[in-house]
C-alpha atoms as a PDB file:
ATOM      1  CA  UNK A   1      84.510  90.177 204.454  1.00  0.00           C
ATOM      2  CA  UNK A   2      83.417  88.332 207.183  1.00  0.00           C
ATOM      3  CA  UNK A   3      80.883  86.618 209.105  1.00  0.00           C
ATOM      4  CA  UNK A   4      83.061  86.532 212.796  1.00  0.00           C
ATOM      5  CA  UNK A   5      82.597  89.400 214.889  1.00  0.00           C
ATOM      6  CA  UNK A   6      84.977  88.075 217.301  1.00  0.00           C
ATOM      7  CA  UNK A   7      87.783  89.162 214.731  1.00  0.00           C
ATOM      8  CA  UNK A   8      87.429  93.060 214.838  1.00  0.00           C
ATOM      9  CA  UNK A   9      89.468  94.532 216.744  1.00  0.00           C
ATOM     10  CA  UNK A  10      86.693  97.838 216.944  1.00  0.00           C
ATOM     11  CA  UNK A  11      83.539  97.706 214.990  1.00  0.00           C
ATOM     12  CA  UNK A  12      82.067 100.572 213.110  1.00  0.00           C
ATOM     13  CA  UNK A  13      78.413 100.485 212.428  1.00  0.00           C
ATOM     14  CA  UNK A  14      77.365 101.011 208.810  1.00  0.00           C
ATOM     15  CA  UNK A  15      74.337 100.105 206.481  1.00  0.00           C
ATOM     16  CA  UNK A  16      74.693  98.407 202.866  1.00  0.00           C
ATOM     17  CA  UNK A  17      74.638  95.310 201.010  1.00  0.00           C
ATOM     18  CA  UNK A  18      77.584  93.381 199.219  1.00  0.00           C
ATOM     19  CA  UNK A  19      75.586  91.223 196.128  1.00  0.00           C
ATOM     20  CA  UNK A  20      78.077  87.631 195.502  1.00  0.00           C
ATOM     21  CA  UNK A  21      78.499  85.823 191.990  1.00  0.00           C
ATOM     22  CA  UNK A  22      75.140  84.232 192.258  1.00  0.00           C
ATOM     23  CA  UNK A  23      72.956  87.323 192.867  1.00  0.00           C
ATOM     24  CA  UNK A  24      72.586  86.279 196.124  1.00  0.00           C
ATOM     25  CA  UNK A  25      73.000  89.500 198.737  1.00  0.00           C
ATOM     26  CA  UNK A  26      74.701  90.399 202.297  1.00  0.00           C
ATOM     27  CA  UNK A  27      73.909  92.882 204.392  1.00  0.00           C
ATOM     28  CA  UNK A  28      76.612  95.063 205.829  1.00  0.00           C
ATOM     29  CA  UNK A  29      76.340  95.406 209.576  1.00  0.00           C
ATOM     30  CA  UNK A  30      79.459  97.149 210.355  1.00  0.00           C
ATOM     31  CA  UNK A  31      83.063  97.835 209.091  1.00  0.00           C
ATOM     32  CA  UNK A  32      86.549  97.939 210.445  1.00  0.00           C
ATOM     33  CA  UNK A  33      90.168  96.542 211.326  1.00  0.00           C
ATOM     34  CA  UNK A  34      90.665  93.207 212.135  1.00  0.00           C
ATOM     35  CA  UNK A  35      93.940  91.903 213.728  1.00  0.00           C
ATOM     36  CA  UNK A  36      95.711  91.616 216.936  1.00  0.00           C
ATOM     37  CA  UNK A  37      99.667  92.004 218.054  1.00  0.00           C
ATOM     38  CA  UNK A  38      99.979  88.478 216.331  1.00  0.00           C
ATOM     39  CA  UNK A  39      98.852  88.625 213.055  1.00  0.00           C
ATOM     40  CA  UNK A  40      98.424  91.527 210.628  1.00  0.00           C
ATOM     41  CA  UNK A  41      96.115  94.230 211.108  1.00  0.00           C
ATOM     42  CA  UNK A  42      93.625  94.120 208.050  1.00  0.00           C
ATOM     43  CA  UNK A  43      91.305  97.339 207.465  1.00  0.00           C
ATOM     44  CA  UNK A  44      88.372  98.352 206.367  1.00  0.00           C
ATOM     45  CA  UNK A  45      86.852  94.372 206.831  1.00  0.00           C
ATOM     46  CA  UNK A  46      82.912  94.085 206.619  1.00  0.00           C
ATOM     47  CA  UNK A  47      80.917  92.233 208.992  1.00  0.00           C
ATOM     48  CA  UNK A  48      78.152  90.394 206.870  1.00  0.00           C
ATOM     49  CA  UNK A  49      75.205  88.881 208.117  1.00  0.00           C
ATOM     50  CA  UNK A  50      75.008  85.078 207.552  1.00  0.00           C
ATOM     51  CA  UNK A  51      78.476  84.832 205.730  1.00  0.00           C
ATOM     52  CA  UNK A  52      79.893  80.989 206.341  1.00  0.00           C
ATOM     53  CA  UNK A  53      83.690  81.879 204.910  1.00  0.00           C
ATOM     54  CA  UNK A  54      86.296  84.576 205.451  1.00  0.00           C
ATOM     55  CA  UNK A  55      86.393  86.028 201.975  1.00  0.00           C
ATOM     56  CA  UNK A  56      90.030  88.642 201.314  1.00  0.00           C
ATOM     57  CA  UNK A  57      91.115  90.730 198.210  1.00  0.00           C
ATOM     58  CA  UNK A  58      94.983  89.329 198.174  1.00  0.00           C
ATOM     59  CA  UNK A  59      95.464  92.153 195.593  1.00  0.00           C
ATOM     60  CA  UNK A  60      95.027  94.493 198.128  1.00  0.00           C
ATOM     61  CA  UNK A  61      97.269  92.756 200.793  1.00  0.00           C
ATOM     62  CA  UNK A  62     100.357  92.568 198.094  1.00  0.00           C
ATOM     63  CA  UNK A  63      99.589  96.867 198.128  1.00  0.00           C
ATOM     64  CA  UNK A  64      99.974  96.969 201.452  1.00  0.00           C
ATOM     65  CA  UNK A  65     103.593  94.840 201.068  1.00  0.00           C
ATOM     66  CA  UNK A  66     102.431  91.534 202.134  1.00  0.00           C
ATOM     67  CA  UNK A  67     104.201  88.395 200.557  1.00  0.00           C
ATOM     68  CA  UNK A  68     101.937  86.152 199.649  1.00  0.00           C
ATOM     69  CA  UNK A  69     102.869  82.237 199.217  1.00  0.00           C
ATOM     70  CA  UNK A  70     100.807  79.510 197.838  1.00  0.00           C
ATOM     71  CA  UNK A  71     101.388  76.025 199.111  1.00  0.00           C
END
């Protein structure tokens, strides 16, 4: 999830809500792949409105092959 819509790389328009730890809720403006031919292409990202931090599931990039390392 994110709150930058200069990240997509196209932009699917969708309606829903993600609800966060708190009970606090986003809505879901649109959904799609983020990425260009210098980083990683990540799909199926959600644009949320009002969302200050770039939130990923590194479970699913480790899926997808991607070595992740902690420093």
């Amino acid at each position: 999830m994110t709150g930058d819509n200069l990240l997509f790389s196209s932009i699917t328009k969708i309606k829903g809500n993600v609800t966060f730890e708190n009970n606090s809720k986003g809505k879901i403006n649109r959904v799609d792949n983020i990425g260009d031919k210098f980083s990683p292409s990540i799909k199926n990202v959600f644009l949320v409105n009002n969302l200050k931090h770039k939130l990923l599931n590194i479970s699913q990039l480790c899926e997808k092959g991607y070595k992740i390392i902690f420093l």
